[in-house]
PDB file of N, CA and C in Angstrom:
ATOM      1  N   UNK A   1      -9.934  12.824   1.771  1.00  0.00           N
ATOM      2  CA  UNK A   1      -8.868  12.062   2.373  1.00  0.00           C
ATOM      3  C   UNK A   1      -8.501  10.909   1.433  1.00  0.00           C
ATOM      4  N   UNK A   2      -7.609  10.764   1.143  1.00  0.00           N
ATOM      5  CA  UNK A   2      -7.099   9.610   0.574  1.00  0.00           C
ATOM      6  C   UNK A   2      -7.669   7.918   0.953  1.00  0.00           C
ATOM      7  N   UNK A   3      -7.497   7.108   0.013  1.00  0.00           N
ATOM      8  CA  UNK A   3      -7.983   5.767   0.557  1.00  0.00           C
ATOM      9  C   UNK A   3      -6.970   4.591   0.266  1.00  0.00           C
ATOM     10  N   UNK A   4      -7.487   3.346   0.892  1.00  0.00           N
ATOM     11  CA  UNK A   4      -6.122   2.542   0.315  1.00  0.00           C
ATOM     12  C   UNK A   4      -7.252   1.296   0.437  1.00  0.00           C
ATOM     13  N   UNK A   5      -6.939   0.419  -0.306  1.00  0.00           N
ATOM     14  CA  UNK A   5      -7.810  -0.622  -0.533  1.00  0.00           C
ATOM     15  C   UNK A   5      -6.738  -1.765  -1.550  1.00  0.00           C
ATOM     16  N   UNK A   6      -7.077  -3.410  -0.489  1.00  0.00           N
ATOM     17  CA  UNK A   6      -5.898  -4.346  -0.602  1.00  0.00           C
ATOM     18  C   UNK A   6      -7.052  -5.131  -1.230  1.00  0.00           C
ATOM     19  N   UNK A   7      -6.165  -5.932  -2.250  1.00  0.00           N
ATOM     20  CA  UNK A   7      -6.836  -6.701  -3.296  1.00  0.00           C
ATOM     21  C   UNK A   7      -7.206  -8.380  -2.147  1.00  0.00           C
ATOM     22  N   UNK A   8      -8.455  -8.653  -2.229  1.00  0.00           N
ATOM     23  CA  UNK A   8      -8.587 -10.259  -1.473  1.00  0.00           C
ATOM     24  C   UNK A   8      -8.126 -11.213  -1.645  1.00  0.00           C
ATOM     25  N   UNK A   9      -6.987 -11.358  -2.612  1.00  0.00           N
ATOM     26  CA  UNK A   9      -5.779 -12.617  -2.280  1.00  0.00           C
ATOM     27  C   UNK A   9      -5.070 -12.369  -1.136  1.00  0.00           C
ATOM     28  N   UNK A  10      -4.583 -10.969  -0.719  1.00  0.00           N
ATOM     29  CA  UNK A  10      -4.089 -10.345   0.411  1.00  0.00           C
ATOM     30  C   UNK A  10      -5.011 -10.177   1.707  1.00  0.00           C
ATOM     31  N   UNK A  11      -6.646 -10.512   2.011  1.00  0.00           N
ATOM     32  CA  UNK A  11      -6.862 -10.794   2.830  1.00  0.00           C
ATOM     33  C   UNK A  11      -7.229 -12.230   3.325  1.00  0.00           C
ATOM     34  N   UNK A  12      -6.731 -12.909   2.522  1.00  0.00           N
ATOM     35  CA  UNK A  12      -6.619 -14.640   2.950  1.00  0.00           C
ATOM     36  C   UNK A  12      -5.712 -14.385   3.776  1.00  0.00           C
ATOM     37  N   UNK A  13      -4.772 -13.688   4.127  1.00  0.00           N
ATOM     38  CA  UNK A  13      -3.560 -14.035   4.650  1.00  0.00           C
ATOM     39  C   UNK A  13      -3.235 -12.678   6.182  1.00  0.00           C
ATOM     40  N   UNK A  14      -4.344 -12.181   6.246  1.00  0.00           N
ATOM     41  CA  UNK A  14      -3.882 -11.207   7.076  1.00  0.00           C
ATOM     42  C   UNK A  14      -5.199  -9.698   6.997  1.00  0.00           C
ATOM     43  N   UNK A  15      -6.063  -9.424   7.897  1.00  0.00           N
ATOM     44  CA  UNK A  15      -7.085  -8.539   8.065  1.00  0.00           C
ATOM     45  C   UNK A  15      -6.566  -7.138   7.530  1.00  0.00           C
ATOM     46  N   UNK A  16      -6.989  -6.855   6.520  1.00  0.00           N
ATOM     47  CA  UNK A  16      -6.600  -5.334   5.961  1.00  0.00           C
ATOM     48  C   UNK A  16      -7.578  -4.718   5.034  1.00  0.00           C
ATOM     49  N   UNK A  17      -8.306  -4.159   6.082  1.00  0.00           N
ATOM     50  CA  UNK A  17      -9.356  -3.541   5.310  1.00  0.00           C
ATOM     51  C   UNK A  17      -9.094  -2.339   5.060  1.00  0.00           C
ATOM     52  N   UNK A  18     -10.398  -1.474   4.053  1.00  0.00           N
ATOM     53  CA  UNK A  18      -9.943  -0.137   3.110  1.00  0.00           C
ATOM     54  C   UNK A  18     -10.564   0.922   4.477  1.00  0.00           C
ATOM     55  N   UNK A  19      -9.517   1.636   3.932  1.00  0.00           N
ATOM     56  CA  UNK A  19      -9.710   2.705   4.965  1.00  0.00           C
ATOM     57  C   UNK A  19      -8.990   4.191   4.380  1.00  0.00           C
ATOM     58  N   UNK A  20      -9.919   5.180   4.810  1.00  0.00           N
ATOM     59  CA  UNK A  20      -9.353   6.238   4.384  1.00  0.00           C
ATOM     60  C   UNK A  20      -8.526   7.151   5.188  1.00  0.00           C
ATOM     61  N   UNK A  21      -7.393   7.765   5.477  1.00  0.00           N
ATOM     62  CA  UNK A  21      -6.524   8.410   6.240  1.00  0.00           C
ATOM     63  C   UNK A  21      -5.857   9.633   5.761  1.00  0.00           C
ATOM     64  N   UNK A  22      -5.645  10.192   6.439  1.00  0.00           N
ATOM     65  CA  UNK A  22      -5.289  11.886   6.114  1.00  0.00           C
ATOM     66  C   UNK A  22      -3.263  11.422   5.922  1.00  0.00           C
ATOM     67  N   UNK A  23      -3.239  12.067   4.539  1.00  0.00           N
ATOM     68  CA  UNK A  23      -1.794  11.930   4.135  1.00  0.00           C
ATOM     69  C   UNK A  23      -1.261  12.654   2.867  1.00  0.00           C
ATOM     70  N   UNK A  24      -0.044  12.800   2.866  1.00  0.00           N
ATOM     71  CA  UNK A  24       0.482  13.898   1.574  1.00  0.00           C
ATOM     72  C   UNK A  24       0.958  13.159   0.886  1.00  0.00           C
ATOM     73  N   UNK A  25       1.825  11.775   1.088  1.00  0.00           N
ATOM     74  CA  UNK A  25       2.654  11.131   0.140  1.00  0.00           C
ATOM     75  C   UNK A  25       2.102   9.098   0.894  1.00  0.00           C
ATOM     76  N   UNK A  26       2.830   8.832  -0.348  1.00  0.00           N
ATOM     77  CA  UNK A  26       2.258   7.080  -0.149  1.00  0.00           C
ATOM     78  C   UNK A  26       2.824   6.548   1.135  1.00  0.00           C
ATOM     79  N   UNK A  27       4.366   7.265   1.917  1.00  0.00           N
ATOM     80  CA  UNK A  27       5.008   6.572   2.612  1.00  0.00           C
ATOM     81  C   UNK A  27       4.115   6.823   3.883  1.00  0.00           C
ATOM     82  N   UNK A  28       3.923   8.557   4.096  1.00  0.00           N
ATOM     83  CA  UNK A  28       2.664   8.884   4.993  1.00  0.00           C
ATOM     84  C   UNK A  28       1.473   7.927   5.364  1.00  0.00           C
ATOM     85  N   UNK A  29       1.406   7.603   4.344  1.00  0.00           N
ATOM     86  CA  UNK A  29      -0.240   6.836   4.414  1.00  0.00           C
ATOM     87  C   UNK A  29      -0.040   5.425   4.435  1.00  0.00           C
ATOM     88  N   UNK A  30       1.005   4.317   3.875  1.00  0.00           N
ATOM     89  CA  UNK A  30       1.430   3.838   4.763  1.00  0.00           C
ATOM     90  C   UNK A  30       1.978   3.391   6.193  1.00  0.00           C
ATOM     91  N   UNK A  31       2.066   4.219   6.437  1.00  0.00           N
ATOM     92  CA  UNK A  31       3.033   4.724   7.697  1.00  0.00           C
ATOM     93  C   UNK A  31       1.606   4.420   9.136  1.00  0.00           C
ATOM     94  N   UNK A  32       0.690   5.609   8.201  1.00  0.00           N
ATOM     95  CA  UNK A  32      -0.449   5.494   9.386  1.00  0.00           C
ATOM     96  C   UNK A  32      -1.280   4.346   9.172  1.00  0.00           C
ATOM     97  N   UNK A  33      -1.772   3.758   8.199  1.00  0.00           N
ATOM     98  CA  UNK A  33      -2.182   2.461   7.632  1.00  0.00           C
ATOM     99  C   UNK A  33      -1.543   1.336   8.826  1.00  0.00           C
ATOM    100  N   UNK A  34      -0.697   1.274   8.650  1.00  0.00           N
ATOM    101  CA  UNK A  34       0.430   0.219   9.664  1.00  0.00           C
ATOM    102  C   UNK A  34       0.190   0.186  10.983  1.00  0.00           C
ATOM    103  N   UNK A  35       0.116   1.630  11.354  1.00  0.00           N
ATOM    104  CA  UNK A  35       0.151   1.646  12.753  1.00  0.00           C
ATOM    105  C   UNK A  35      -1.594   1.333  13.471  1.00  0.00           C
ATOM    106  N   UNK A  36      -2.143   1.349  12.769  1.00  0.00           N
ATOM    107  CA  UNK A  36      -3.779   0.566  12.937  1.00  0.00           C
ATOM    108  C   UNK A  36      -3.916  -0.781  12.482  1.00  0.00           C
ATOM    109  N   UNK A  37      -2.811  -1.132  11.566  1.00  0.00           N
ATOM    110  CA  UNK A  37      -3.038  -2.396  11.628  1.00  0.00           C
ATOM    111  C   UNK A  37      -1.673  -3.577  10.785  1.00  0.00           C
ATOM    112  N   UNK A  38      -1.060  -3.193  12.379  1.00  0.00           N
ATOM    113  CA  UNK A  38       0.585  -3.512  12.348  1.00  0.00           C
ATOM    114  C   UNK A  38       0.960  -4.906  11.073  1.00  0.00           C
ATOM    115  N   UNK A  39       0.197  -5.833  11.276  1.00  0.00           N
ATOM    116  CA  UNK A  39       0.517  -7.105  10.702  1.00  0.00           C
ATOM    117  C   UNK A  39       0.093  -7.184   8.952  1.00  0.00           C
ATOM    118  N   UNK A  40       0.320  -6.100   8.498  1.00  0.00           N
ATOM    119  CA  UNK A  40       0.154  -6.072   7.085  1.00  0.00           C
ATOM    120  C   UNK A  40       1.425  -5.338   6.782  1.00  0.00           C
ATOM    121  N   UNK A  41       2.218  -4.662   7.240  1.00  0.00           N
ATOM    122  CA  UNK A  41       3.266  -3.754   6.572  1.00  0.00           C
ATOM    123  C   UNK A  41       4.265  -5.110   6.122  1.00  0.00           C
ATOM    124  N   UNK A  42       4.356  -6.437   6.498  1.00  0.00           N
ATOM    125  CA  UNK A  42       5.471  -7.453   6.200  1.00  0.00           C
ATOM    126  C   UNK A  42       5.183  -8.074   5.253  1.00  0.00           C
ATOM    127  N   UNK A  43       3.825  -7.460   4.556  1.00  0.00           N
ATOM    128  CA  UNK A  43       3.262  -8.525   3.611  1.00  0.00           C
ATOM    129  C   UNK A  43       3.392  -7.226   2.636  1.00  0.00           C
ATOM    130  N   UNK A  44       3.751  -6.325   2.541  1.00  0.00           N
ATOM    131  CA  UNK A  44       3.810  -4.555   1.705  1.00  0.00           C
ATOM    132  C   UNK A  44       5.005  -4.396   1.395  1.00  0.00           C
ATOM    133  N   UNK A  45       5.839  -4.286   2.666  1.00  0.00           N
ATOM    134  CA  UNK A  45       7.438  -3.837   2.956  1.00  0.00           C
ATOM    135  C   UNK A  45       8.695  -4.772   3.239  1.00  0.00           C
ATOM    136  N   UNK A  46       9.323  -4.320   2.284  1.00  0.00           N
ATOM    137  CA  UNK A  46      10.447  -5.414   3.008  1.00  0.00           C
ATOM    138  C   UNK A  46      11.062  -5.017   4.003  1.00  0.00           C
ATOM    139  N   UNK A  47      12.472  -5.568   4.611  1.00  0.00           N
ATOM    140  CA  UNK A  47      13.284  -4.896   5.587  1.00  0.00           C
ATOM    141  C   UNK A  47      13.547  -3.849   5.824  1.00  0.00           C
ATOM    142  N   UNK A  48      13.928  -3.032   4.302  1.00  0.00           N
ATOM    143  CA  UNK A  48      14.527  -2.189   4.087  1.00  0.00           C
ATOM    144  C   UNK A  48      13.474  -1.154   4.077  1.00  0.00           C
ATOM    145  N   UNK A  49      12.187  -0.876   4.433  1.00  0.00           N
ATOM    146  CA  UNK A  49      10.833  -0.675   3.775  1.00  0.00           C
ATOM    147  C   UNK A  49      10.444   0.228   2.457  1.00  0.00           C
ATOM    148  N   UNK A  50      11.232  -0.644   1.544  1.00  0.00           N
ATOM    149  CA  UNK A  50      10.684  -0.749   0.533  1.00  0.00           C
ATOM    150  C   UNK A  50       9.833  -1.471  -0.094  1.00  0.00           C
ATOM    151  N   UNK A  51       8.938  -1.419  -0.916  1.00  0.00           N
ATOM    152  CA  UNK A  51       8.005  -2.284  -1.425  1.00  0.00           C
ATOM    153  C   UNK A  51       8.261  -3.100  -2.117  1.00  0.00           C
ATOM    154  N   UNK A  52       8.080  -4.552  -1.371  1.00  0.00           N
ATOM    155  CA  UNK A  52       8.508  -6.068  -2.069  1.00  0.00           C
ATOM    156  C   UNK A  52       8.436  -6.071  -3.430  1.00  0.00           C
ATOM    157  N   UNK A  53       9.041  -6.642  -3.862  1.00  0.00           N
ATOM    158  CA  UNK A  53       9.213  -6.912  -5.485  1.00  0.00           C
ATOM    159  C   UNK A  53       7.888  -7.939  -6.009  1.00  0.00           C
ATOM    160  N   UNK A  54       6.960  -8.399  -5.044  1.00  0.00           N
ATOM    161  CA  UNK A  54       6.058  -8.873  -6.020  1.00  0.00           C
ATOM    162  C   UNK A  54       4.886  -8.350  -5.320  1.00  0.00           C
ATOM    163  N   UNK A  55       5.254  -6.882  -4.942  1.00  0.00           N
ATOM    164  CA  UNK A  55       3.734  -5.925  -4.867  1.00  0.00           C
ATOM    165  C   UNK A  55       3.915  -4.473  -5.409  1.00  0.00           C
ATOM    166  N   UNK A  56       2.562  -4.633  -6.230  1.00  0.00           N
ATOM    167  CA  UNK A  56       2.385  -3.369  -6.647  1.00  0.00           C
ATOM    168  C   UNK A  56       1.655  -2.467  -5.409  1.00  0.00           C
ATOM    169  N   UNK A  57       2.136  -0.980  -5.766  1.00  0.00           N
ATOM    170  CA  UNK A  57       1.189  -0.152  -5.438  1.00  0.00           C
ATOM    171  C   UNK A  57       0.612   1.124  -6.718  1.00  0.00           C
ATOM    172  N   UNK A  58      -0.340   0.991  -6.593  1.00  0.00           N
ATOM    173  CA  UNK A  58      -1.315   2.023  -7.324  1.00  0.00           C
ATOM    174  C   UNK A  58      -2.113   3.179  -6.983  1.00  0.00           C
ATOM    175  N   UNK A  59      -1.462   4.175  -7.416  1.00  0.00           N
ATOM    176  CA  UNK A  59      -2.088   5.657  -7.072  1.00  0.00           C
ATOM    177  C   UNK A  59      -2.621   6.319  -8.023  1.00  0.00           C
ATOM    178  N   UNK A  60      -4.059   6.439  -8.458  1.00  0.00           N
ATOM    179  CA  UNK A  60      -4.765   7.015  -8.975  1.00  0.00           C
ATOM    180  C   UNK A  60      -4.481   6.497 -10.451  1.00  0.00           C
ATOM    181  N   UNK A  61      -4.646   5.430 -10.549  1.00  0.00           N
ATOM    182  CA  UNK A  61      -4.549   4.014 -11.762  1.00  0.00           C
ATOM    183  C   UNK A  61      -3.409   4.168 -12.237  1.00  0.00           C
ATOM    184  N   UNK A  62      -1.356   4.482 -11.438  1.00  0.00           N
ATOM    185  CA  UNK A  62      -0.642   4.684 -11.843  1.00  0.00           C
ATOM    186  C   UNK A  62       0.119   4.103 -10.740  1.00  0.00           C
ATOM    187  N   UNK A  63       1.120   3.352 -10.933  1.00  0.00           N
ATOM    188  CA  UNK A  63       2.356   2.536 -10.345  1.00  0.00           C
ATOM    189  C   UNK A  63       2.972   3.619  -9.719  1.00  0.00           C
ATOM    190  N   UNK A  64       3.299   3.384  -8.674  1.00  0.00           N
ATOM    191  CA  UNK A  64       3.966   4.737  -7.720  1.00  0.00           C
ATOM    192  C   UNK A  64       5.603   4.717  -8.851  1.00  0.00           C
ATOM    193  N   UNK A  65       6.275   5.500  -8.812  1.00  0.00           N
ATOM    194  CA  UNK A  65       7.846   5.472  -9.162  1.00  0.00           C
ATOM    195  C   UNK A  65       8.857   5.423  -7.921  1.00  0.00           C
ATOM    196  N   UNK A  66       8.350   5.548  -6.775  1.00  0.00           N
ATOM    197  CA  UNK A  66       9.410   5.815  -5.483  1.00  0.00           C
ATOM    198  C   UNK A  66       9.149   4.367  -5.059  1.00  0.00           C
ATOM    199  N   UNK A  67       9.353   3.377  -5.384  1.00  0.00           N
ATOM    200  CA  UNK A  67       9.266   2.403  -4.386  1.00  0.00           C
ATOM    201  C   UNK A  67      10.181   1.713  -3.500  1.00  0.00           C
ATOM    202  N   UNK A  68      10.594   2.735  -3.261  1.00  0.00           N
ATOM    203  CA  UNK A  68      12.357   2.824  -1.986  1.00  0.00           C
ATOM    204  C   UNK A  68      11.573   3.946  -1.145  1.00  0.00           C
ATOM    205  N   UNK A  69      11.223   5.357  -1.499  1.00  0.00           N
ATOM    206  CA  UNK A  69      10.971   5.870  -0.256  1.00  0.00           C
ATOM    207  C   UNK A  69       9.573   6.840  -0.048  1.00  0.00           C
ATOM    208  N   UNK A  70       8.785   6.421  -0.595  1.00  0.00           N
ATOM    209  CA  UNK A  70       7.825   6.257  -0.836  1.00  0.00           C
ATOM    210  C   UNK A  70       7.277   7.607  -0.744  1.00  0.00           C
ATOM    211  N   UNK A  71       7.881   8.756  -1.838  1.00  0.00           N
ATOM    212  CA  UNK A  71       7.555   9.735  -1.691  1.00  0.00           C
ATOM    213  C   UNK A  71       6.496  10.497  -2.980  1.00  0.00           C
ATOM    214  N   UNK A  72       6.069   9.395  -3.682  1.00  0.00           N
ATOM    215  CA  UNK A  72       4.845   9.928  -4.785  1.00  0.00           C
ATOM    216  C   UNK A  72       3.594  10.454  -3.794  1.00  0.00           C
ATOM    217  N   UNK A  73       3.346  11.710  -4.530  1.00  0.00           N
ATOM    218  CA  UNK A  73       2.371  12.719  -3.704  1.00  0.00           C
ATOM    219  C   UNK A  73       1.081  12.184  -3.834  1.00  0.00           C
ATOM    220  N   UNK A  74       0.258  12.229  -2.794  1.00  0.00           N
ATOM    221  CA  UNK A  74      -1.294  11.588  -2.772  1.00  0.00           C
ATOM    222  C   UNK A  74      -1.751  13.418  -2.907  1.00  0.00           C
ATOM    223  N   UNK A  75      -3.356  12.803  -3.107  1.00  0.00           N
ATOM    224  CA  UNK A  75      -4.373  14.609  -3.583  1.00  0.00           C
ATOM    225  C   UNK A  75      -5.162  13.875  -2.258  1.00  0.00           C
ATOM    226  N   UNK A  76      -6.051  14.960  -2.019  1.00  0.00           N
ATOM    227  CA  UNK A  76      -6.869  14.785  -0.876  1.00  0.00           C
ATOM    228  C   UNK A  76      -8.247  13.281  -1.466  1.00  0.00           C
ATOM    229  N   UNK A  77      -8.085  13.469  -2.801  1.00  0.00           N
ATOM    230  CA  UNK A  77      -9.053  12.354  -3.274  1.00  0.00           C
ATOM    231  C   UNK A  77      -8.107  11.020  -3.988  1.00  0.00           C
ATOM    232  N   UNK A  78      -7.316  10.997  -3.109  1.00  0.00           N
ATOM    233  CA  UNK A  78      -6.328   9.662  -4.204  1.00  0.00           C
ATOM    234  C   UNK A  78      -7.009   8.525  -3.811  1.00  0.00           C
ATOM    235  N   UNK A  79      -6.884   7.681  -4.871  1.00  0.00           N
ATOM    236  CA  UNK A  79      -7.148   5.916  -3.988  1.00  0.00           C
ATOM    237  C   UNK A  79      -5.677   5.267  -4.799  1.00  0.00           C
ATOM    238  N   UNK A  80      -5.453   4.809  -3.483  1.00  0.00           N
ATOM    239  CA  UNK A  80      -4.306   3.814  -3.413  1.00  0.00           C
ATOM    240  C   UNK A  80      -5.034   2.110  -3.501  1.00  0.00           C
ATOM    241  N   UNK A  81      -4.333   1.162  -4.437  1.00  0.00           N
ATOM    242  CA  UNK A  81      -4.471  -0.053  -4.480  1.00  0.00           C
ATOM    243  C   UNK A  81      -3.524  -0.651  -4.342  1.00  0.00           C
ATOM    244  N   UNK A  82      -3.471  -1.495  -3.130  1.00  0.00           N
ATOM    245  CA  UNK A  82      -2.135  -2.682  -3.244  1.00  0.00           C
ATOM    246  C   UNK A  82      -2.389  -3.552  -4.012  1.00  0.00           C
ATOM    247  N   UNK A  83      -1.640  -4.563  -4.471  1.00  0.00           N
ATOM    248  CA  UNK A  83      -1.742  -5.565  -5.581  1.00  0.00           C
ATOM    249  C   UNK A  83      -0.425  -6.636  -5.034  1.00  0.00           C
ATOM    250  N   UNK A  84      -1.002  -7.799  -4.901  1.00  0.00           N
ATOM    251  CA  UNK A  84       0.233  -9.179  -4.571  1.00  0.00           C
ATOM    252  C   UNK A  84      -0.048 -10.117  -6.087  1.00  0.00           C
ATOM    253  N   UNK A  85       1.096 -10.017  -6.855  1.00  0.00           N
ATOM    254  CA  UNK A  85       1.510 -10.746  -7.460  1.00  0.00           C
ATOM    255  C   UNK A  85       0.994 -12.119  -7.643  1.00  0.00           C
ATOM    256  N   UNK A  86       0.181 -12.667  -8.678  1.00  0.00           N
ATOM    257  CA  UNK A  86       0.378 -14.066  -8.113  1.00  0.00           C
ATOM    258  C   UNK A  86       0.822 -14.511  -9.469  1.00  0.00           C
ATOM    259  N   UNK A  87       1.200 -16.211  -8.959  1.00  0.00           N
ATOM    260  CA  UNK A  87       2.061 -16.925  -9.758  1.00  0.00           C
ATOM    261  C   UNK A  87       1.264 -18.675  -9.670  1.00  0.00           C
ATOM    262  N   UNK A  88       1.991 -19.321 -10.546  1.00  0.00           N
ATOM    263  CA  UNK A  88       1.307 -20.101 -11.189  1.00  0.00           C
ATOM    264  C   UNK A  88       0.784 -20.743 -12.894  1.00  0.00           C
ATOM    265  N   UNK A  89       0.410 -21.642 -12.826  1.00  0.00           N
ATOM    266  CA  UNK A  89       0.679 -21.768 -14.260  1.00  0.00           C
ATOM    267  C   UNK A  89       0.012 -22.804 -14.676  1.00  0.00           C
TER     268      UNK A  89
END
């Protein structure tokens, strides 16, 4: 099963732990990700739910290319990494 695991600058701000879930593509596994644990998709997705401009996502040590509709294919062994941007100087 696929996994997804959020970097700990992103859990200062909101409970999102790694968890593994049955899915074919990133939007899938998002999708079910969310619905266990609603209050992280606003910190992932924008309005439009696409993926905010200062988060990465990473599938199998590679930047998704769909980040409008989130259709890069997961394998039954993918790990997904979110990543929040930080800034500063």
């Amino acid at each position: 099963m696929p996994s997804i695991e959020f970097t700990p600058n992103l859990h200062r701000h909101v409970d999102c732990p790694p968890e593994a879930l049955d899915a074919g593509t990133v939007g899938e596994l998002l999708e079910a990700y969310f619905d266990r644990w609603p209050a992280v998709r606003g910190f992932v997705l924008d309005d439009q739910g696409a993926v905010r401009k200062h988060v990465k996502v990473i599938v199998d040590g590679r930047n998704i290319k769909d980040r409008a509709g989130l259709s890069d294919a997961l394998g039954p062994a993918s790990r997904i990494h979110v990543f929040q941007a930080l800034s500063g100087g």
